[in-house]
Protein backbone atom coordinates (compact mmCIF):
# COMPACT_ATOMS: atom_id res chain seq x y z
CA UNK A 1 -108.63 -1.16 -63.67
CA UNK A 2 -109.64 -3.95 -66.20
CA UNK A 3 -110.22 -1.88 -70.02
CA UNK A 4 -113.63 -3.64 -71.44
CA UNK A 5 -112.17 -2.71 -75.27
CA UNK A 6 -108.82 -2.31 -76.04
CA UNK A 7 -107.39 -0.69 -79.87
CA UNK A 8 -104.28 -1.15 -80.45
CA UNK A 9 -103.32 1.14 -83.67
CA UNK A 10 -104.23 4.99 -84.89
CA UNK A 11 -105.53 4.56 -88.68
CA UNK A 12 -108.96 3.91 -90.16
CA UNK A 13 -109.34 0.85 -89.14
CA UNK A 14 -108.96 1.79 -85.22
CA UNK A 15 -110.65 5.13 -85.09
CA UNK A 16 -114.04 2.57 -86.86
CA UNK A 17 -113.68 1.02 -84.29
CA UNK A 18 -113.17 2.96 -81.52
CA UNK A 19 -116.07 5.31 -83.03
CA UNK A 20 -118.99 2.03 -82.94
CA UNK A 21 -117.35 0.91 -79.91
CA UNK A 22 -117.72 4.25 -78.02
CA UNK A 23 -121.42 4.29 -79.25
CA UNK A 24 -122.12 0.96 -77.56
CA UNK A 25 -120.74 2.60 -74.16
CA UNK A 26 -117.88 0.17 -74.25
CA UNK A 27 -115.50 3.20 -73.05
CA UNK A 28 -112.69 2.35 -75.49
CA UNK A 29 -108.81 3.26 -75.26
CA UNK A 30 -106.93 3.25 -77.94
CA UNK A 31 -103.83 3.13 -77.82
CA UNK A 32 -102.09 5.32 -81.48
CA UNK A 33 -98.57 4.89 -81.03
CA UNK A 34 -95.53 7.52 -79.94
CA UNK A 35 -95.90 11.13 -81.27
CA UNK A 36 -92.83 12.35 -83.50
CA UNK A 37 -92.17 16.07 -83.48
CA UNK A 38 -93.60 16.47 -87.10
CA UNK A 39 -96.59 14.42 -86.87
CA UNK A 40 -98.86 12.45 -84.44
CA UNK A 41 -99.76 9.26 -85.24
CA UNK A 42 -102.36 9.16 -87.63
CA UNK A 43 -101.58 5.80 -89.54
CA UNK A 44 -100.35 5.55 -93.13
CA UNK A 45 -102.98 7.68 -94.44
CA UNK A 46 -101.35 10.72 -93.15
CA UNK A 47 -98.55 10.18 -95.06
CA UNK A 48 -100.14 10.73 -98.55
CA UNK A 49 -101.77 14.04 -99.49
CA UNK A 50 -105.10 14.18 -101.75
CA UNK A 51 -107.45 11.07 -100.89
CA UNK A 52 -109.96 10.94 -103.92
CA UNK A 53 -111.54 7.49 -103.36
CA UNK A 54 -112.92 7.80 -99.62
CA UNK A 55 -116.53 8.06 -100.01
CA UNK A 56 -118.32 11.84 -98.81
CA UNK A 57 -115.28 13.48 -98.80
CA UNK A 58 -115.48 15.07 -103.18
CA UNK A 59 -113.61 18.17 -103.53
CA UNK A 60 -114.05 21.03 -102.29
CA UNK A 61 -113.56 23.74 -99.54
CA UNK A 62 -113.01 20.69 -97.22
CA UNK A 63 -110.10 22.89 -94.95
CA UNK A 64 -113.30 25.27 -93.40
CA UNK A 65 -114.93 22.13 -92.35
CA UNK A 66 -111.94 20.98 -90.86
CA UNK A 67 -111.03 23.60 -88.98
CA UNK A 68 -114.28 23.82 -87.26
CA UNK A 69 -114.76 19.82 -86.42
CA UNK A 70 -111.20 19.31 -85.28
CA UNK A 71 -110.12 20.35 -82.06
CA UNK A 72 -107.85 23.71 -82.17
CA UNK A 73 -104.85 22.20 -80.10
CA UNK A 74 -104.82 19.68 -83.43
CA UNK A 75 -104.69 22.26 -86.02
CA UNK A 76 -100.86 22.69 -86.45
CA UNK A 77 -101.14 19.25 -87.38
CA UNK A 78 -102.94 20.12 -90.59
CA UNK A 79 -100.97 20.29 -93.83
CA UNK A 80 -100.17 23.28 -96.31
CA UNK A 81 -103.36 24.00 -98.03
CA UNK A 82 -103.09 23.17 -101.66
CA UNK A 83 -102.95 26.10 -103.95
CA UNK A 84 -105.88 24.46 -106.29
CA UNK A 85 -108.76 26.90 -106.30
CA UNK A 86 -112.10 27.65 -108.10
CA UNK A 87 -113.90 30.87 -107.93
CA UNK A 88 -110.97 32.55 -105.60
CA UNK A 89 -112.61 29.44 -103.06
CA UNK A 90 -109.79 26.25 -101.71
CA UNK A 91 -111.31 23.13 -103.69
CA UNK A 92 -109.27 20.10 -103.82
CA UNK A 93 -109.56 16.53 -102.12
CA UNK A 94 -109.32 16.06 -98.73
CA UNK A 95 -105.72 15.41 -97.93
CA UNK A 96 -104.56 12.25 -95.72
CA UNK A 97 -103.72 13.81 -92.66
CA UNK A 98 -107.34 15.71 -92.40
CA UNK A 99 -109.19 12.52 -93.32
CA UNK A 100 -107.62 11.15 -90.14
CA UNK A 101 -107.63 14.32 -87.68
CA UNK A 102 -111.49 14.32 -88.94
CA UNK A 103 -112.07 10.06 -88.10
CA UNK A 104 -109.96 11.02 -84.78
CA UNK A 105 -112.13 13.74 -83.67
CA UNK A 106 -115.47 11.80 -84.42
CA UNK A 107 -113.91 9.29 -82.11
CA UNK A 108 -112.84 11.59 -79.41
CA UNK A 109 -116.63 13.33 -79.67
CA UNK A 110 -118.20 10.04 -78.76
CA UNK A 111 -115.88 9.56 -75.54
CA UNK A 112 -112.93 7.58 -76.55
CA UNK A 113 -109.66 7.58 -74.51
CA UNK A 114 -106.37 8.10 -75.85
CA UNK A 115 -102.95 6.79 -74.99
CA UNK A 116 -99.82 8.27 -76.71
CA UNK A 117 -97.97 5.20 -76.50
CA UNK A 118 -96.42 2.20 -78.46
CA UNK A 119 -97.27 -1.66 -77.42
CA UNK A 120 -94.22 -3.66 -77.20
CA UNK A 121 -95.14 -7.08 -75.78
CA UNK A 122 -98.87 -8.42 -74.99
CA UNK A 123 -99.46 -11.50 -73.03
CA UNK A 124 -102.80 -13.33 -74.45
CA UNK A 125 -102.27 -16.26 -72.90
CA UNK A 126 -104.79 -15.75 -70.07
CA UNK A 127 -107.71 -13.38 -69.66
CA UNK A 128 -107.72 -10.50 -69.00
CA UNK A 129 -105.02 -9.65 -71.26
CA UNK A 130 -102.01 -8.06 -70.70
CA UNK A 131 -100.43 -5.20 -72.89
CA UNK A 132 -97.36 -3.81 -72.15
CA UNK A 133 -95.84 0.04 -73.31
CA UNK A 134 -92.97 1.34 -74.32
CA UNK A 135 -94.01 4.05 -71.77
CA UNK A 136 -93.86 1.64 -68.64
CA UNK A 137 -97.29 1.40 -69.16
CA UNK A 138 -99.21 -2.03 -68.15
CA UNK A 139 -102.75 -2.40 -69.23
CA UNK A 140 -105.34 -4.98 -69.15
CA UNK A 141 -108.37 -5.55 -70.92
CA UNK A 142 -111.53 -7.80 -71.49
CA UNK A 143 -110.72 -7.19 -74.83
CA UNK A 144 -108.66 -6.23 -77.42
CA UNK A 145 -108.66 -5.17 -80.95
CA UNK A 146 -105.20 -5.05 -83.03
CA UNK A 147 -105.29 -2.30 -85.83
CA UNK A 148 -101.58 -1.95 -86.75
CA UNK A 149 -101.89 -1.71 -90.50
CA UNK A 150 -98.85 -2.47 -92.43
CA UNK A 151 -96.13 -0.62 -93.89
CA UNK A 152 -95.20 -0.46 -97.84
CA UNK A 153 -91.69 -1.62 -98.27
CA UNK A 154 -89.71 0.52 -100.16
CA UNK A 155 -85.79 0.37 -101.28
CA UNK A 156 -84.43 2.59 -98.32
CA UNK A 157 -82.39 5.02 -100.35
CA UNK A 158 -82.31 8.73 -99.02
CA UNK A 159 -83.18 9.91 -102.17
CA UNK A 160 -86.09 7.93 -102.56
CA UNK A 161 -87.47 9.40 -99.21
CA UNK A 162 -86.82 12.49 -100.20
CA UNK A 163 -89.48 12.39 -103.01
CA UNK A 164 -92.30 10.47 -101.16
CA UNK A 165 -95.37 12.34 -102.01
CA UNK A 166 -93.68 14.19 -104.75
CA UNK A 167 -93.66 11.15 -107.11
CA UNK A 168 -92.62 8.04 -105.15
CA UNK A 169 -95.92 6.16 -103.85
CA UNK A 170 -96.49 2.71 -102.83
CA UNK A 171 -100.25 2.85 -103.67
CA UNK A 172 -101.45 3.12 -107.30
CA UNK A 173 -104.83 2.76 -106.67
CA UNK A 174 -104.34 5.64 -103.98
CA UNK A 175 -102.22 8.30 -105.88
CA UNK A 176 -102.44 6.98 -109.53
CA UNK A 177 -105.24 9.58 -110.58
CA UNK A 178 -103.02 12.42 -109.38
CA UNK A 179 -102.90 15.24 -111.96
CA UNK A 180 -98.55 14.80 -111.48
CA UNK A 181 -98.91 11.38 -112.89
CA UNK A 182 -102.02 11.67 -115.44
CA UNK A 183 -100.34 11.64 -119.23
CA UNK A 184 -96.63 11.19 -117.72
CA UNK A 185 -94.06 8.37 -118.23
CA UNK A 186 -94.68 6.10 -114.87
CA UNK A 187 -92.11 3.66 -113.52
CA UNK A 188 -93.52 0.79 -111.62
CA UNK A 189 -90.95 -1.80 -109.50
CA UNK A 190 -91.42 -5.15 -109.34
CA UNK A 191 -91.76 -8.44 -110.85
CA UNK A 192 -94.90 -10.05 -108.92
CA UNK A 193 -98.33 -10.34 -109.25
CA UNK A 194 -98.67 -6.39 -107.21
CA UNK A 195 -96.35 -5.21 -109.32
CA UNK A 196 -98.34 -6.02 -112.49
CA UNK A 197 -101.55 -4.93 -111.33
CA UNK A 198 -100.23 -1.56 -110.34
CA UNK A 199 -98.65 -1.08 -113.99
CA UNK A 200 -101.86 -2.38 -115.46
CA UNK A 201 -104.11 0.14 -113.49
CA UNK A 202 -101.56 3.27 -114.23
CA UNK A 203 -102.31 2.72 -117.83
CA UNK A 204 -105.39 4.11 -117.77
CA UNK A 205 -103.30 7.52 -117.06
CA UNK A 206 -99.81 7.41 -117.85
CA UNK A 207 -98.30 8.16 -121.27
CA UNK A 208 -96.06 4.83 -120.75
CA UNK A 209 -96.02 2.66 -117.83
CA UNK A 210 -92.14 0.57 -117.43
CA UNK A 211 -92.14 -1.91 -115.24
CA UNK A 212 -88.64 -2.53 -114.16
CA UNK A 213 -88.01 -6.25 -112.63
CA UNK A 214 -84.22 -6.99 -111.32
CA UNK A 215 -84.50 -10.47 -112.99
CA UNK A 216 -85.02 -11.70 -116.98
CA UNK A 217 -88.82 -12.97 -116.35
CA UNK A 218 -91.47 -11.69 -114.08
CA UNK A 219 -92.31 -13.84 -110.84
CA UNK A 220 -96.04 -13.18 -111.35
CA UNK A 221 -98.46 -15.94 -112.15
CA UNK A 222 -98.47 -16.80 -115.83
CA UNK A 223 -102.03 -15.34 -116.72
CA UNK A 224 -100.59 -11.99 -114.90
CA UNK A 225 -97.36 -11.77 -116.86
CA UNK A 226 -98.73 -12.29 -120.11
CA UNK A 227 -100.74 -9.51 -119.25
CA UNK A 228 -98.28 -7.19 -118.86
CA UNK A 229 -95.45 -8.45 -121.85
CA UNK A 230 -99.14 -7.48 -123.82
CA UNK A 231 -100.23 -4.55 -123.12
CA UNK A 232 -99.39 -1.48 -125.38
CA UNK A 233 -98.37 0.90 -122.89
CA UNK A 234 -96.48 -1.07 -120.29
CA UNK A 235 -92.51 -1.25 -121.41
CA UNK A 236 -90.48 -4.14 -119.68
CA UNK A 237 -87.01 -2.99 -118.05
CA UNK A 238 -85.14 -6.34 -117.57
CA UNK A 239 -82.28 -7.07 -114.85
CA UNK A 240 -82.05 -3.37 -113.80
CA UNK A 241 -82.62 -1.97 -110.44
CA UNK A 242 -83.29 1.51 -108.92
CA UNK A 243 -79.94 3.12 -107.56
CA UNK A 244 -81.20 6.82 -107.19
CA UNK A 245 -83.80 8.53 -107.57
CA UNK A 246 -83.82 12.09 -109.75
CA UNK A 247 -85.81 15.60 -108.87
CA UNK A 248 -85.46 18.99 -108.98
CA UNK A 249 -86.42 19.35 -105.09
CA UNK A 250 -89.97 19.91 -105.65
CA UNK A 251 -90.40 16.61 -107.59
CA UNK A 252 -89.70 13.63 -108.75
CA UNK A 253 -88.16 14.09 -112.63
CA UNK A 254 -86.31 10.10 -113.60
CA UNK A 255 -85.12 7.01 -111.80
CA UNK A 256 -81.07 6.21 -112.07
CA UNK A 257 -81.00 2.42 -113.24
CA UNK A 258 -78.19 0.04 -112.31
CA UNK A 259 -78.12 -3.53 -114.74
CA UNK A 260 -77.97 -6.18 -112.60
CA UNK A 261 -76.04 -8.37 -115.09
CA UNK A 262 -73.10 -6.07 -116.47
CA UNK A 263 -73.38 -3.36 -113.91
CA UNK A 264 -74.11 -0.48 -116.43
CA UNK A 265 -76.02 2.35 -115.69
CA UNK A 266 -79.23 4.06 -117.66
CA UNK A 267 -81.52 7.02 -116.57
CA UNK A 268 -85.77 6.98 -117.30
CA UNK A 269 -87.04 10.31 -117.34
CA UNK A 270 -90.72 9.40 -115.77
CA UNK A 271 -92.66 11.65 -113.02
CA UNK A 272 -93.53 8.63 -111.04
CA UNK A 273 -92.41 5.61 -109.10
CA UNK A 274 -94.27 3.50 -107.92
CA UNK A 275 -93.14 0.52 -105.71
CA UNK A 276 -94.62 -2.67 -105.61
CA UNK A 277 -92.52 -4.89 -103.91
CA UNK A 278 -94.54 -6.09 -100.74
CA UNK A 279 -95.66 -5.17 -97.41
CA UNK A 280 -94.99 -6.05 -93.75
CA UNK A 281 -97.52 -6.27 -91.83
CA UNK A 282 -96.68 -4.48 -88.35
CA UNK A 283 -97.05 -8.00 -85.90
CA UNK A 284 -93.95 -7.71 -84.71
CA UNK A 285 -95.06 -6.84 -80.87
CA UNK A 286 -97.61 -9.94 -80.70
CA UNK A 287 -94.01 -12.25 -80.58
CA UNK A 288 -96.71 -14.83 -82.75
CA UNK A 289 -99.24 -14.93 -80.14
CA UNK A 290 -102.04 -14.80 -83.23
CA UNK A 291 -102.04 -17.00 -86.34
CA UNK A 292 -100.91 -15.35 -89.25
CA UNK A 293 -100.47 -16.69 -93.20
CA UNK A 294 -97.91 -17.22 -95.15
CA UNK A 295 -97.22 -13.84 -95.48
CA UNK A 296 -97.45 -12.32 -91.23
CA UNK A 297 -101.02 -10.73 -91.75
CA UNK A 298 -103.43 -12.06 -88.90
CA UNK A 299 -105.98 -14.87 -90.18
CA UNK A 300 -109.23 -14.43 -89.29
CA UNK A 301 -110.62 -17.76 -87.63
CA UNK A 302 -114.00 -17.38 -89.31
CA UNK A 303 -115.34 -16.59 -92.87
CA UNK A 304 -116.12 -12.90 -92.30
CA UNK A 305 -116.13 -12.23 -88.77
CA UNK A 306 -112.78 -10.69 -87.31
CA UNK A 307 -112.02 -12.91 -84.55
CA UNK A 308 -108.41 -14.64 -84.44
CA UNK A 309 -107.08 -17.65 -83.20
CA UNK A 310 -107.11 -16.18 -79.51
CA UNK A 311 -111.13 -16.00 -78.25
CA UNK A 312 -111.43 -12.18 -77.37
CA UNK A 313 -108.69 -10.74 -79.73
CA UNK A 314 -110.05 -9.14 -82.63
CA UNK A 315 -108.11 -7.89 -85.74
CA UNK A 316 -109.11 -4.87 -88.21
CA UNK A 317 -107.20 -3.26 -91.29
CA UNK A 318 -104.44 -4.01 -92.98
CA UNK A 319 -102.69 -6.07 -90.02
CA UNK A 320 -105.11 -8.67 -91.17
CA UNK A 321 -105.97 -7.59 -94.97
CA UNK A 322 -102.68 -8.63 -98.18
CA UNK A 323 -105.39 -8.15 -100.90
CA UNK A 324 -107.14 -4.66 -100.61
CA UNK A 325 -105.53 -2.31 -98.75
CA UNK A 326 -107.45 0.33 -98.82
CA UNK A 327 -108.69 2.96 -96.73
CA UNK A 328 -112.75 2.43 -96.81
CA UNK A 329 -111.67 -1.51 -96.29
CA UNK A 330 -109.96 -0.93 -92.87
CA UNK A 331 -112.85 1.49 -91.62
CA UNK A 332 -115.09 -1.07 -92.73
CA UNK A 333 -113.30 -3.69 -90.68
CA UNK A 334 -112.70 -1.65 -87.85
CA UNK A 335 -116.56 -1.51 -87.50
CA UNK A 336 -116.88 -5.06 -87.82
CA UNK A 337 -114.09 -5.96 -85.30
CA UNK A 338 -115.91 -3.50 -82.73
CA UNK A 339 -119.42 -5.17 -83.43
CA UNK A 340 -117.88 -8.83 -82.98
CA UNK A 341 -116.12 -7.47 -79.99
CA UNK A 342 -119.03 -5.65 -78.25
CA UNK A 343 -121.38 -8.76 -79.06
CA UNK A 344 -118.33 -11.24 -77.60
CA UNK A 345 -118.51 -9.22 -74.86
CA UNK A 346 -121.97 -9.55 -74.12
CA UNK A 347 -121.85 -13.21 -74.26
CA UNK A 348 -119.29 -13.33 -71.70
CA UNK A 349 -120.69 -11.34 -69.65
């Protein structure tokens, strides 16, 4: 059987879409990815913990809610609650992984199909289109709609994993706010245009923001970098490098520096690190089947409308957005890629 509406991807971006696409009766699957023993695939939100800036979600006793709107066979999915109370009552911000149990279930209610599977090769050469599984699975589909995000790059030392979510983020705008980080010493890495507009935002929180850059001058665009050698709260760290990254177990407590000239070694005591040194945009399965920039990310063909250079392939969140980034932009993408889809649809039909 042909799909009409194919999602490829499990964050906000595809459960938008599968949501406005199941409301138009287009039967969507969506295919989110392989489950792992300690989580199912929920995208990258589920790997941070409070989300402050998603719209209708303040704080609160958000876990009640939860419980009742997601499904019960989900629950052991949901994190720790947070011991933040008022009034003897949970109140804090709804964490990442609930945010996207919650979009899930929406999806699910409306009559969207699952597959627990990863795509590994796609053929849109010809219609229909042809997706193919890591589970043996071959699909085909009228349609298709690629929300595979992309993933933060980060330096790939143990001990750096170790602390993500316990003062290593990839997101200032995301986790910057955080009571761990609000009057602290920050550490932001990088030398580019990200990595100065991270620093710059984590000023209006952190005691002292260093931004620590592995060569003598920034690579960011001259108006950026004066920006930063200016402002009273950012600190440059020249030619050093993180080597390790300090805690106590529960959190992060300095950054181990190694000089990238003379080799020395120096140790910042900051309860944050935040890494701004690129994404990747996860394309890698579409073997450059769809235009992308510069950069991987997925160009959309026309000025606000998610179609790509293949009529009928659609692309939503991150996999096709380097600038924002952000949660509310993929959902809001996600809806438009399901619109233009459903609408593309009906033309063809």
């Amino acid at each position: 059987m042909t799909e009409k509406v194919v999602i490829v991807g499990s964050g906000p971006a595809a459960w938008s879409a599968a949501i406005y696409a199941s409301r138009a009766s287009l039967n969507p699957l969506v295919i989110e990815g392989t489950p792992k023993p300690e989580m199912i695939p929920l995208g990258q939100l589920a790997l941070t913990t409070e989300v402050e800036n998603y719209p209708g979600f303040p704080a609160g006793n958000v876990r009640a809610f939860i419980e009742t709107a997601v499904a019960e066979d989900r629950h052991w999915n949901l994190p720790p609650v947070p011991n933040q109370q008022r009034q003897g009552v949970p109140h804090y911000a709804v964490q990442g992984v609930e945010l996207m149990e919650l979009m899930k279930q929406q999806a699910l209610n409306f009559g969207t199909r699952v597959l627990s599977d990863d795509v590994v090769r796609v053929d849109f050469s010809r219609r229909p289109f042809s997706l193919f599984t890591g589970g043996e699975n071959t699909l085909t589909a009228e349609a298709v709609i690629v929300a595979t995000g992309a993933r933060a790059n980060y330096l790939g030392l143990p001990s750096e994993d170790a602390y993500k979510n316990k003062g290593v983020s990839a997101c200032a705008v995301c986790d910057g706010a955080l009571p761990i980080f609000r009057n602290r010493p920050l550490a932001v890495i990088g030398g580019g245009d990200s990595a100065v507009e991270e620093a710059t935002y984590l000023t209006k929180f952190a005691e002292t923001v260093y931004l620590v850059h592995r060569r003598d001058q920034l690579r960011a665009s001259k108006i950026m970098a004066e920006r930063a050698l200016n402002h009273p709260k950012i600190q440059m760290v020249w030619n050093h490098e993180v080597e390790e990254v300090l805690g106590d177990g529960k959190k992060l407590t300095g950054i181990r520096l190694k000089n990238t000239v003379d080799g020395s070694q120096r140790t910042l005591e900051v309860n944050g690190m935040f890494l701004a040194i690129g994404h990747t945009p996860n394309t890698q399965f579409l073997d450059g089947q769809l235009e992308t920039n510069a950069k991987g990310y997925i160009v959309w063909k026309k000025g606000f409308r998610t179609v790509t250079s293949v009529e009928g392939v659609f692309a939503a969140g991150d996999v096709a957005d380097d600038y924002y980034r952000q949660a509310i932009t993929s959902a809001g993408t996600g809806c438009m890629a399901a619109l233009d889809a459903e609408r593309w649809l009906a033309e063809h039909e």
